[in-house]
PDB file of N, CA and C in Angstrom:
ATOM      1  N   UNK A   1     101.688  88.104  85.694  1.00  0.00           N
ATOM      2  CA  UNK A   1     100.837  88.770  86.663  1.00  0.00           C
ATOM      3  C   UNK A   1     100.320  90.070  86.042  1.00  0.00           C
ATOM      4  N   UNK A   2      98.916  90.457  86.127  1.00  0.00           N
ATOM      5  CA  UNK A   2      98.366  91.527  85.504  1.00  0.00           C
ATOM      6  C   UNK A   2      98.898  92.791  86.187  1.00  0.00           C
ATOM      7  N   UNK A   3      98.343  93.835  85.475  1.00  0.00           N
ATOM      8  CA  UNK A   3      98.912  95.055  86.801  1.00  0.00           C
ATOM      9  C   UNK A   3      97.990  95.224  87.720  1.00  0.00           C
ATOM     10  N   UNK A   4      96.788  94.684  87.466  1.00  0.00           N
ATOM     11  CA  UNK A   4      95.941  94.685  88.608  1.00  0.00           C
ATOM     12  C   UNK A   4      96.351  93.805  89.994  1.00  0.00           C
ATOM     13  N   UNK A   5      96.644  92.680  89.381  1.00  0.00           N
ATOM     14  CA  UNK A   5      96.961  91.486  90.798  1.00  0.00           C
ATOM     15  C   UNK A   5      98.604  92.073  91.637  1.00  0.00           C
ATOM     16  N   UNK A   6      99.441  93.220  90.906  1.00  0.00           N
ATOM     17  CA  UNK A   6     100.278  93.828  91.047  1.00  0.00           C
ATOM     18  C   UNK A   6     100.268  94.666  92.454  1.00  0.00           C
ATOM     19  N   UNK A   7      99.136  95.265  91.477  1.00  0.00           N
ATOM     20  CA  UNK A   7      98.211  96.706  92.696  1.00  0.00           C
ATOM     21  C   UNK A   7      97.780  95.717  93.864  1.00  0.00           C
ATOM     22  N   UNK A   8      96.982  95.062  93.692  1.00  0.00           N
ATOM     23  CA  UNK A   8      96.780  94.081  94.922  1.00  0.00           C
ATOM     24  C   UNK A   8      97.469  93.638  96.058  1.00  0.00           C
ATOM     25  N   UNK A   9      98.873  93.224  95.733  1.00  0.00           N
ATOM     26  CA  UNK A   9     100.064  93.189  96.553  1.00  0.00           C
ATOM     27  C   UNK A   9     100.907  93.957  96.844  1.00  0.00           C
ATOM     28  N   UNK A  10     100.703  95.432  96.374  1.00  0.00           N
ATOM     29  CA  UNK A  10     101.408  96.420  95.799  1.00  0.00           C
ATOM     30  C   UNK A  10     101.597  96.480  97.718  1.00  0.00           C
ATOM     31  N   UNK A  11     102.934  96.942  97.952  1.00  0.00           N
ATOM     32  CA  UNK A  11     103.597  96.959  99.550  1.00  0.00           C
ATOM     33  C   UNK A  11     103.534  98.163 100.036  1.00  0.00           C
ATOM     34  N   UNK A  12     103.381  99.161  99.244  1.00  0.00           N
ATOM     35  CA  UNK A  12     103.146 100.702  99.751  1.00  0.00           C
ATOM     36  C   UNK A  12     102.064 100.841 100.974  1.00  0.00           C
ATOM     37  N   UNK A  13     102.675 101.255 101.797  1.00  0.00           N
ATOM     38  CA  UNK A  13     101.647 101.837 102.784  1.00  0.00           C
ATOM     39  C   UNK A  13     100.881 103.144 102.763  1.00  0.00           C
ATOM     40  N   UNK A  14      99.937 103.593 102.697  1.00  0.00           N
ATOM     41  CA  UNK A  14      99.067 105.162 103.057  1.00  0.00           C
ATOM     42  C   UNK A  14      99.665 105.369 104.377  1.00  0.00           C
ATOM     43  N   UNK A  15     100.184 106.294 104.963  1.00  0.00           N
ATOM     44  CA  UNK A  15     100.210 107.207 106.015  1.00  0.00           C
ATOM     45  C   UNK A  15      98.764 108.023 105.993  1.00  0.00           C
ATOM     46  N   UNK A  16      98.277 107.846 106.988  1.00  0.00           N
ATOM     47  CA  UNK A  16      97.078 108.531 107.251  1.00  0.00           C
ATOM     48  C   UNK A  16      96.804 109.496 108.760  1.00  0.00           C
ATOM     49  N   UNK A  17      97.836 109.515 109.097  1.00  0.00           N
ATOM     50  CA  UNK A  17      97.609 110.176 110.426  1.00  0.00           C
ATOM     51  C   UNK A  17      98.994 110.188 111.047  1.00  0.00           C
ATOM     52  N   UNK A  18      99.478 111.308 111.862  1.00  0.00           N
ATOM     53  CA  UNK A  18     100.632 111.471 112.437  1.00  0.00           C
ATOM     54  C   UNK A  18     100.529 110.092 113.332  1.00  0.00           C
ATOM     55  N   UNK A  19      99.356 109.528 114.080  1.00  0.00           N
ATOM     56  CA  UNK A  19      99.874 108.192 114.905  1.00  0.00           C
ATOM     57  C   UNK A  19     100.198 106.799 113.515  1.00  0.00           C
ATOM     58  N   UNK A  20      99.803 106.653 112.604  1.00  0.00           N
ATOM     59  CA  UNK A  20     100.127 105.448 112.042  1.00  0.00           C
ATOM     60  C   UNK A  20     101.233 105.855 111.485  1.00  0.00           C
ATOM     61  N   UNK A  21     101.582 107.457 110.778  1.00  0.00           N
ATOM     62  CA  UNK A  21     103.353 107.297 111.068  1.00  0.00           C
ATOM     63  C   UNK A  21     103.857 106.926 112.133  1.00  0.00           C
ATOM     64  N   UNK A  22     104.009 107.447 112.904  1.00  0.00           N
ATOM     65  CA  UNK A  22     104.782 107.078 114.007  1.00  0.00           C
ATOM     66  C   UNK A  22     104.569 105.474 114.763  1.00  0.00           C
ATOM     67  N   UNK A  23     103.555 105.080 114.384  1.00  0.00           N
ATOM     68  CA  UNK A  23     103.600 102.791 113.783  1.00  0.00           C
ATOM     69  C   UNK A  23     104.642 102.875 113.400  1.00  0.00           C
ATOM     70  N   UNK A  24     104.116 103.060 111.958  1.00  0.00           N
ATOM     71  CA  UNK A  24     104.978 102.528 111.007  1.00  0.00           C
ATOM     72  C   UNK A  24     106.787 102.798 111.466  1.00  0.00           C
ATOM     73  N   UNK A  25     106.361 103.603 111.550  1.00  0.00           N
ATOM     74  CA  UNK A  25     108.224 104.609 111.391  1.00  0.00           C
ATOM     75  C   UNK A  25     108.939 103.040 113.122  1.00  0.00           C
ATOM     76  N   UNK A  26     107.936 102.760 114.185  1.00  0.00           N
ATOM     77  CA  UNK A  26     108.744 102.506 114.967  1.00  0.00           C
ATOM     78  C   UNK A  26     108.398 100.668 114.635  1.00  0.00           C
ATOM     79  N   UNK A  27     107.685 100.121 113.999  1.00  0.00           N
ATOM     80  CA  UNK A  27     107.877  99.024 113.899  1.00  0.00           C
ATOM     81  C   UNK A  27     108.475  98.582 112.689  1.00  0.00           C
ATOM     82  N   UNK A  28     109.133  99.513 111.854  1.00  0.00           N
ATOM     83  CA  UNK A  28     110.553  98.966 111.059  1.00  0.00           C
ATOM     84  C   UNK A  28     111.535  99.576 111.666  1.00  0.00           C
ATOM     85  N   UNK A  29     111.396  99.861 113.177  1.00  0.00           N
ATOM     86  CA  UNK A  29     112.686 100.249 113.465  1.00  0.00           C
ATOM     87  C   UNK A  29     112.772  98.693 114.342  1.00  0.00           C
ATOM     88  N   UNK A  30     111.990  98.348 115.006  1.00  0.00           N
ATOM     89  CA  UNK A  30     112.073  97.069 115.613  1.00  0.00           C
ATOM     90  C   UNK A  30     112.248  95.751 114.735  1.00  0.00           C
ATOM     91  N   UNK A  31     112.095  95.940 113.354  1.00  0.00           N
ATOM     92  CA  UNK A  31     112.304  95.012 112.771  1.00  0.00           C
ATOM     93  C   UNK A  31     113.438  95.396 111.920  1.00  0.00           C
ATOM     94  N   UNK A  32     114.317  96.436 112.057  1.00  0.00           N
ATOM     95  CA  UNK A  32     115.555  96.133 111.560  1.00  0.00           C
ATOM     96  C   UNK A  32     115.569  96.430 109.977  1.00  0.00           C
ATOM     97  N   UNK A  33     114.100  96.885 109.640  1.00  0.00           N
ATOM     98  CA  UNK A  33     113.726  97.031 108.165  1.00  0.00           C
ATOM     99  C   UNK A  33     113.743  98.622 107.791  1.00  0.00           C
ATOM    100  N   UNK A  34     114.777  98.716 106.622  1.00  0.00           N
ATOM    101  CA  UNK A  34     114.637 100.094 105.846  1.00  0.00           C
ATOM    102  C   UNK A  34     113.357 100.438 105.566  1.00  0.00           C
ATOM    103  N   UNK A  35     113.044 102.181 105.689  1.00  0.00           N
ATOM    104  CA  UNK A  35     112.350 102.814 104.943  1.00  0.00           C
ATOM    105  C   UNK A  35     112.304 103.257 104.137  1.00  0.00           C
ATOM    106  N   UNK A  36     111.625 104.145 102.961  1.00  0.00           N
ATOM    107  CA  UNK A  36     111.156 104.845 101.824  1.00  0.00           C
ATOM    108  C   UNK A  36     110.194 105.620 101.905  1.00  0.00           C
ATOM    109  N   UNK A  37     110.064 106.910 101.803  1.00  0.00           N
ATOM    110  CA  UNK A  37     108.805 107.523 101.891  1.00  0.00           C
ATOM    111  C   UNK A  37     108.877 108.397 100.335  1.00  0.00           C
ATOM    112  N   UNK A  38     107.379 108.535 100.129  1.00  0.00           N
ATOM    113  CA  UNK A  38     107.529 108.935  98.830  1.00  0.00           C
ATOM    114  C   UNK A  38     106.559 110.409  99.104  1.00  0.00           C
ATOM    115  N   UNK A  39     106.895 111.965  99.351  1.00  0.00           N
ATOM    116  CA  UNK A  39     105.958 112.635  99.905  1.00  0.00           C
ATOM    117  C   UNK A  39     105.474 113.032  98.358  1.00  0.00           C
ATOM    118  N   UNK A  40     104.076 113.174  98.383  1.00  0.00           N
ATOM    119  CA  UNK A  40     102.990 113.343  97.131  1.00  0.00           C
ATOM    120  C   UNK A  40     101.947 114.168  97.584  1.00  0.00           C
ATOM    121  N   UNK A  41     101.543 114.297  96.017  1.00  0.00           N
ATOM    122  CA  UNK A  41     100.558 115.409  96.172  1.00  0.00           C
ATOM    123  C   UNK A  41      99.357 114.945  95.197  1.00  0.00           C
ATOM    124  N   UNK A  42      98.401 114.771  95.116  1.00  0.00           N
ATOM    125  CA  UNK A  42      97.551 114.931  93.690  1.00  0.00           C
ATOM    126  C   UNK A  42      97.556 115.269  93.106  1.00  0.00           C
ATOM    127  N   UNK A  43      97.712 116.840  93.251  1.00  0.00           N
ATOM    128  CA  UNK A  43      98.124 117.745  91.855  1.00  0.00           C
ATOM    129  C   UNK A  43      99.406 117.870  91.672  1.00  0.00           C
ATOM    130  N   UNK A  44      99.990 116.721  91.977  1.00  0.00           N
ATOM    131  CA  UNK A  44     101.265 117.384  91.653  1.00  0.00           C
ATOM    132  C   UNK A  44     101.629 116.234  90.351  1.00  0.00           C
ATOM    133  N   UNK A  45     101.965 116.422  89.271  1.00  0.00           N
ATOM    134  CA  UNK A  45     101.869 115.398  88.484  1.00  0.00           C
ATOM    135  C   UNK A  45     103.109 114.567  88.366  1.00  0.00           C
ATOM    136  N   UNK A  46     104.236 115.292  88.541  1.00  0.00           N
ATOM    137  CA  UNK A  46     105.550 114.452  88.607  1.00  0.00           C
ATOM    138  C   UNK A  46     105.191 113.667  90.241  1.00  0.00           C
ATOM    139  N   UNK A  47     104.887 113.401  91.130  1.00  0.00           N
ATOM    140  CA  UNK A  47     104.508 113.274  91.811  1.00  0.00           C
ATOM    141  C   UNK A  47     103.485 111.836  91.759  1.00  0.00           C
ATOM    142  N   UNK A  48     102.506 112.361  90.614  1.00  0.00           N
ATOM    143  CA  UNK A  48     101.857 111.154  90.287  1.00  0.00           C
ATOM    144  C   UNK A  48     101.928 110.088  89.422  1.00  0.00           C
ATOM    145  N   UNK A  49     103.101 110.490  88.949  1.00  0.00           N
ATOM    146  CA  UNK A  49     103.838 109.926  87.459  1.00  0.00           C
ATOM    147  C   UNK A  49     105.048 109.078  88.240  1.00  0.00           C
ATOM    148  N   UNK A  50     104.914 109.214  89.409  1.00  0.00           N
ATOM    149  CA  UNK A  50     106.123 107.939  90.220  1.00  0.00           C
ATOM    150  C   UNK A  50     105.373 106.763  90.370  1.00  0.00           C
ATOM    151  N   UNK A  51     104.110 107.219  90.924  1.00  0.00           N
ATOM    152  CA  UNK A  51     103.384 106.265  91.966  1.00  0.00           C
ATOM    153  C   UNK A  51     104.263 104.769  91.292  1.00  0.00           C
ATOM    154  N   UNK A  52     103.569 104.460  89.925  1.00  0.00           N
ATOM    155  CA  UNK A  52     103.655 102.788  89.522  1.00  0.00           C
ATOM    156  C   UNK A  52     104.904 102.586  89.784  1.00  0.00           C
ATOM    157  N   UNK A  53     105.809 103.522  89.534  1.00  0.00           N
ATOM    158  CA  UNK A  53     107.131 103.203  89.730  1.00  0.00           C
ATOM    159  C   UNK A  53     107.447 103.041  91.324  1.00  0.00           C
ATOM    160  N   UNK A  54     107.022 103.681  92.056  1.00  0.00           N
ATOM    161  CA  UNK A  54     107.183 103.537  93.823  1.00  0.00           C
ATOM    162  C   UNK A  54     106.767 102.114  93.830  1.00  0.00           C
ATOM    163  N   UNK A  55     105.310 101.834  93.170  1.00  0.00           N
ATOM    164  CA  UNK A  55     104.877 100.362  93.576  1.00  0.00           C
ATOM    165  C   UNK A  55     105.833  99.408  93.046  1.00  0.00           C
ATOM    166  N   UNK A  56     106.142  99.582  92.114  1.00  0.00           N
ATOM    167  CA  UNK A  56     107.239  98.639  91.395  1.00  0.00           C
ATOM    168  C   UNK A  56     108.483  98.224  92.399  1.00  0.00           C
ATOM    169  N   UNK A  57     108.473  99.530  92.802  1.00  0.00           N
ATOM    170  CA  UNK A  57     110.066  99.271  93.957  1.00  0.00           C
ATOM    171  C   UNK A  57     109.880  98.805  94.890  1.00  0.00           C
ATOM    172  N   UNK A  58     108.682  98.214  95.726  1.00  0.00           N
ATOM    173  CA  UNK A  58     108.012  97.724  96.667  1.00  0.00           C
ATOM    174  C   UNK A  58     107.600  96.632  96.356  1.00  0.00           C
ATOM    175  N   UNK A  59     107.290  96.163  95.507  1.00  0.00           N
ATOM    176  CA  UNK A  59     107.222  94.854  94.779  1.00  0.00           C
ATOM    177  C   UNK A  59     108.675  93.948  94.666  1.00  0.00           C
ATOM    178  N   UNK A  60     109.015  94.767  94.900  1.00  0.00           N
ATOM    179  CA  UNK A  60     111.157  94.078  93.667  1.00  0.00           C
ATOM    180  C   UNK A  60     111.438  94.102  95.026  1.00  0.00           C
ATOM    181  N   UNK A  61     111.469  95.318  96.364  1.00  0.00           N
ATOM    182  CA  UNK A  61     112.482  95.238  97.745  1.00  0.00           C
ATOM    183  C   UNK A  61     111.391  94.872  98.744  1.00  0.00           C
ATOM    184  N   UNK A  62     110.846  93.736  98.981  1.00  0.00           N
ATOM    185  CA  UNK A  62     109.555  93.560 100.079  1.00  0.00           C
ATOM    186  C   UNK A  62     110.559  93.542 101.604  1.00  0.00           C
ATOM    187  N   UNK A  63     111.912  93.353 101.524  1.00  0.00           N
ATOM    188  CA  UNK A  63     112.635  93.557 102.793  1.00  0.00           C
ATOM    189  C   UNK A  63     112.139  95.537 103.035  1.00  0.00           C
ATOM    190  N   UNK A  64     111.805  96.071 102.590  1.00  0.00           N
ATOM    191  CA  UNK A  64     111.879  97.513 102.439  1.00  0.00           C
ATOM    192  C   UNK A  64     110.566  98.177 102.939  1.00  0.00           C
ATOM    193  N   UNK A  65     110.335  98.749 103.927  1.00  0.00           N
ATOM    194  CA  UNK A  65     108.774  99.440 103.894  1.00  0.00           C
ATOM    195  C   UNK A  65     108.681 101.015 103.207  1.00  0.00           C
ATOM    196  N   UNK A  66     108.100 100.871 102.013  1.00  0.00           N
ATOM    197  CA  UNK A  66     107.163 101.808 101.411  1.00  0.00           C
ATOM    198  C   UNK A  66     106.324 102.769 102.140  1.00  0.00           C
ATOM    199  N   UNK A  67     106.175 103.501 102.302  1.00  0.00           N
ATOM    200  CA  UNK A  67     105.057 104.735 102.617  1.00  0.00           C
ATOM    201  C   UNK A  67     104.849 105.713 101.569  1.00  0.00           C
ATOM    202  N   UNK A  68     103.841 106.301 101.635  1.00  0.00           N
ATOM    203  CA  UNK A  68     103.367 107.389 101.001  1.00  0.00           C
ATOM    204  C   UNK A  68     102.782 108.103 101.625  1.00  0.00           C
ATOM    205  N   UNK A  69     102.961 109.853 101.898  1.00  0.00           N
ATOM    206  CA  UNK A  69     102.354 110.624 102.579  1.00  0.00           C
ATOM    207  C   UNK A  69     101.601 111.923 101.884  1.00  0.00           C
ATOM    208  N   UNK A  70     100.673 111.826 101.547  1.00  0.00           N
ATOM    209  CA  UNK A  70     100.185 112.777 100.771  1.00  0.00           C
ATOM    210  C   UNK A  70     100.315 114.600 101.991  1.00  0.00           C
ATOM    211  N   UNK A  71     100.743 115.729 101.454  1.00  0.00           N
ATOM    212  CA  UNK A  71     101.186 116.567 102.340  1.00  0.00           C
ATOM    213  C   UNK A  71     100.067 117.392 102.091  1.00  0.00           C
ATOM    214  N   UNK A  72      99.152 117.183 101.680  1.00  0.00           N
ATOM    215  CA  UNK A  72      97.953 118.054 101.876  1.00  0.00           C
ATOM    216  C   UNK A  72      97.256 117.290 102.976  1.00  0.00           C
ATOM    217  N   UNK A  73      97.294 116.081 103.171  1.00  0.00           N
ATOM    218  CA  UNK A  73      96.586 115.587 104.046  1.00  0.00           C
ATOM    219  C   UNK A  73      97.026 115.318 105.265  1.00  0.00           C
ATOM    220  N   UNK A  74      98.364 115.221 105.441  1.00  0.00           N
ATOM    221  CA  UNK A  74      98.706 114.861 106.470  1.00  0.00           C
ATOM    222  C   UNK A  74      99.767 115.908 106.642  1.00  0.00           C
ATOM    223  N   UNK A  75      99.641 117.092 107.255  1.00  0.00           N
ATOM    224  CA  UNK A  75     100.691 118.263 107.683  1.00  0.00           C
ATOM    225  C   UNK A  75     101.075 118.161 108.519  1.00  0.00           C
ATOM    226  N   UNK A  76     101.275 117.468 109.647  1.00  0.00           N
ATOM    227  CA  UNK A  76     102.010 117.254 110.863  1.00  0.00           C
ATOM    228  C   UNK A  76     103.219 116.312 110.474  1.00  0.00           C
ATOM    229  N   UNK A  77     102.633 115.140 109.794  1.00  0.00           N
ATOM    230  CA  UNK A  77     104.170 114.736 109.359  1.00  0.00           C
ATOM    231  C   UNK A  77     104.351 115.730 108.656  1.00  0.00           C
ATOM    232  N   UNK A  78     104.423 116.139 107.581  1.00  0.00           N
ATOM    233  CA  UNK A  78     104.747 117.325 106.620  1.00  0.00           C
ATOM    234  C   UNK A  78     105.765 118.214 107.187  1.00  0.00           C
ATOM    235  N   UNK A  79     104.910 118.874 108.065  1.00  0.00           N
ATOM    236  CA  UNK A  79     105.942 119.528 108.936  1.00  0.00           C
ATOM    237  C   UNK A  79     107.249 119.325 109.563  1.00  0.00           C
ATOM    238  N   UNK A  80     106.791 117.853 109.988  1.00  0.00           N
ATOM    239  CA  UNK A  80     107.739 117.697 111.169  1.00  0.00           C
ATOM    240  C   UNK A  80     109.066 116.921 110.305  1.00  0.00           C
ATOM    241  N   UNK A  81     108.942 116.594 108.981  1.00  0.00           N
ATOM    242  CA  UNK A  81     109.749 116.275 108.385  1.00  0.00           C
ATOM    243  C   UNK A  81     110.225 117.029 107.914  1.00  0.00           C
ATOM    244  N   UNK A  82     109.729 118.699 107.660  1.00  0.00           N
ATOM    245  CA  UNK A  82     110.277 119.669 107.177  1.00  0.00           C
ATOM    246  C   UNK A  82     110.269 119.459 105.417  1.00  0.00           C
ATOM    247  N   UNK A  83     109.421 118.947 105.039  1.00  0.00           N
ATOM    248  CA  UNK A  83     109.304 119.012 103.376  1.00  0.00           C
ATOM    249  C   UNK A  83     108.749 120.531 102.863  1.00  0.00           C
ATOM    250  N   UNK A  84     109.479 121.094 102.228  1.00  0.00           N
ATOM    251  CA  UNK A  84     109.222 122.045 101.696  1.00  0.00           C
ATOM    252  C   UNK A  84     108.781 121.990  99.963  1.00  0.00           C
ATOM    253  N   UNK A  85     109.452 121.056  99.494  1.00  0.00           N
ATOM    254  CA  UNK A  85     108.732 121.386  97.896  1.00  0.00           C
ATOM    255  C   UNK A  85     107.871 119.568  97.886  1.00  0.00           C
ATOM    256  N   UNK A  86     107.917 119.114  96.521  1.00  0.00           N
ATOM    257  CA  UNK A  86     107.079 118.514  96.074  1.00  0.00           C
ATOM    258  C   UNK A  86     108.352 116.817  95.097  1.00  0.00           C
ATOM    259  N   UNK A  87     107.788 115.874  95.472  1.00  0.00           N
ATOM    260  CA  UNK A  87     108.223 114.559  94.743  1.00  0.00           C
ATOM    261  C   UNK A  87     109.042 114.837  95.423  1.00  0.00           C
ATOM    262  N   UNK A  88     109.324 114.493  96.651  1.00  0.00           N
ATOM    263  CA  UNK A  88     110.298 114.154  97.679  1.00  0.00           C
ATOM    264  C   UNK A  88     110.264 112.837  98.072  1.00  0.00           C
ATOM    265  N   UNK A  89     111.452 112.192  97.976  1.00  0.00           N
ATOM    266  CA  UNK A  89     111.671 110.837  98.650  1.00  0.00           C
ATOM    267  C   UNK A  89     112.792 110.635 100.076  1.00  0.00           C
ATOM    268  N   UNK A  90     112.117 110.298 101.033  1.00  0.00           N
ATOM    269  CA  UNK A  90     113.345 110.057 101.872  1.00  0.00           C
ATOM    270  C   UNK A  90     113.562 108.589 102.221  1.00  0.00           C
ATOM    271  N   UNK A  91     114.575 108.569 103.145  1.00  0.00           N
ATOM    272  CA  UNK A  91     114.753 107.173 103.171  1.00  0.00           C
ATOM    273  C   UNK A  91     114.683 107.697 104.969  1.00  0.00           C
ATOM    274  N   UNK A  92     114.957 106.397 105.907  1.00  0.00           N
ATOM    275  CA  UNK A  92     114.801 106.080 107.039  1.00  0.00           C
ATOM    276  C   UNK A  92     115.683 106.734 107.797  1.00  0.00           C
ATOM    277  N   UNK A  93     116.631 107.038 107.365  1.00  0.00           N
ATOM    278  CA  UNK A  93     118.026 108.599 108.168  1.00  0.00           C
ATOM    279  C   UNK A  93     117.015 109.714 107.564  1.00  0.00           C
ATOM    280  N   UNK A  94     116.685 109.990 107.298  1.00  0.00           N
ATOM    281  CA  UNK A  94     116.060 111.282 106.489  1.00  0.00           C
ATOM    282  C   UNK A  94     116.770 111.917 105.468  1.00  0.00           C
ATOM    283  N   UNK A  95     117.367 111.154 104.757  1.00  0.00           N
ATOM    284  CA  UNK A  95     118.044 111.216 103.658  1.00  0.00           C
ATOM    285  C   UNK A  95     117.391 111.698 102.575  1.00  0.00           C
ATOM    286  N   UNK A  96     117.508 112.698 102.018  1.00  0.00           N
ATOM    287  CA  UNK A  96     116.940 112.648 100.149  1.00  0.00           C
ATOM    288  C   UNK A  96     117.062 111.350  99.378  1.00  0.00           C
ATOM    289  N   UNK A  97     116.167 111.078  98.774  1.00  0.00           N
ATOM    290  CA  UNK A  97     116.829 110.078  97.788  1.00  0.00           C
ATOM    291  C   UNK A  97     116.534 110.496  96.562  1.00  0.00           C
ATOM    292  N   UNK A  98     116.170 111.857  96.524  1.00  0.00           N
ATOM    293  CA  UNK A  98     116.220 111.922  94.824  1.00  0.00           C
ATOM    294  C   UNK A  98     114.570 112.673  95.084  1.00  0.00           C
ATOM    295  N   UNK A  99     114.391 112.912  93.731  1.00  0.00           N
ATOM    296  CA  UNK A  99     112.843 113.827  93.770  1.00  0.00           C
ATOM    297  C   UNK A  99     112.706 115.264  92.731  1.00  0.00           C
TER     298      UNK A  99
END
């Protein structure tokens, strides 16, 4: 499989708005399915130097929902998750997972 047809299936979700978090966040709670959030930045380069690797992990755990929240764009989650620095990953408790 190319890395293009990769990207294609790639399972990561965009967060684009405090309501499609709050989708997302409550229909893997109804389905019993872990989260991952990967908070990013554009300029942030460690940050952008995960992405393939986030997609990779979304590819390998499809039981798993992926998100990505860019925190320039979306500051209400931002906030309300309380992220203060940069290449933050949480999981579905609001766990760190590393970053």
């Amino acid at each position: 499989m190319t890395s293009e047809q990769k990207r294609r299936q790639c399972r990561v979700a965009k967060v684009d708005s405090e309501i499609t978090w709050d989708t997302f966040l409550s229909q893997a709670k109804n389905q019993g399915s872990p989260v991952v959030v990967h908070f990013s930045a554009s300029w942030c380069m460690p940050s952008v130097a995960m992405k393939p690797f986030f997609e990779e992990l979304a590819l390998t755990h499809q039981d798993i929902l992926f998100l990505v929240v860019d925190v320039d764009e979306i500051k209400e989650v931002t906030s309300k998750m309380e992220i203060k620095a940069m290449r933050i990953f949480l999981d579905d408790q609001r766990r760190s997972c590393g970053g």
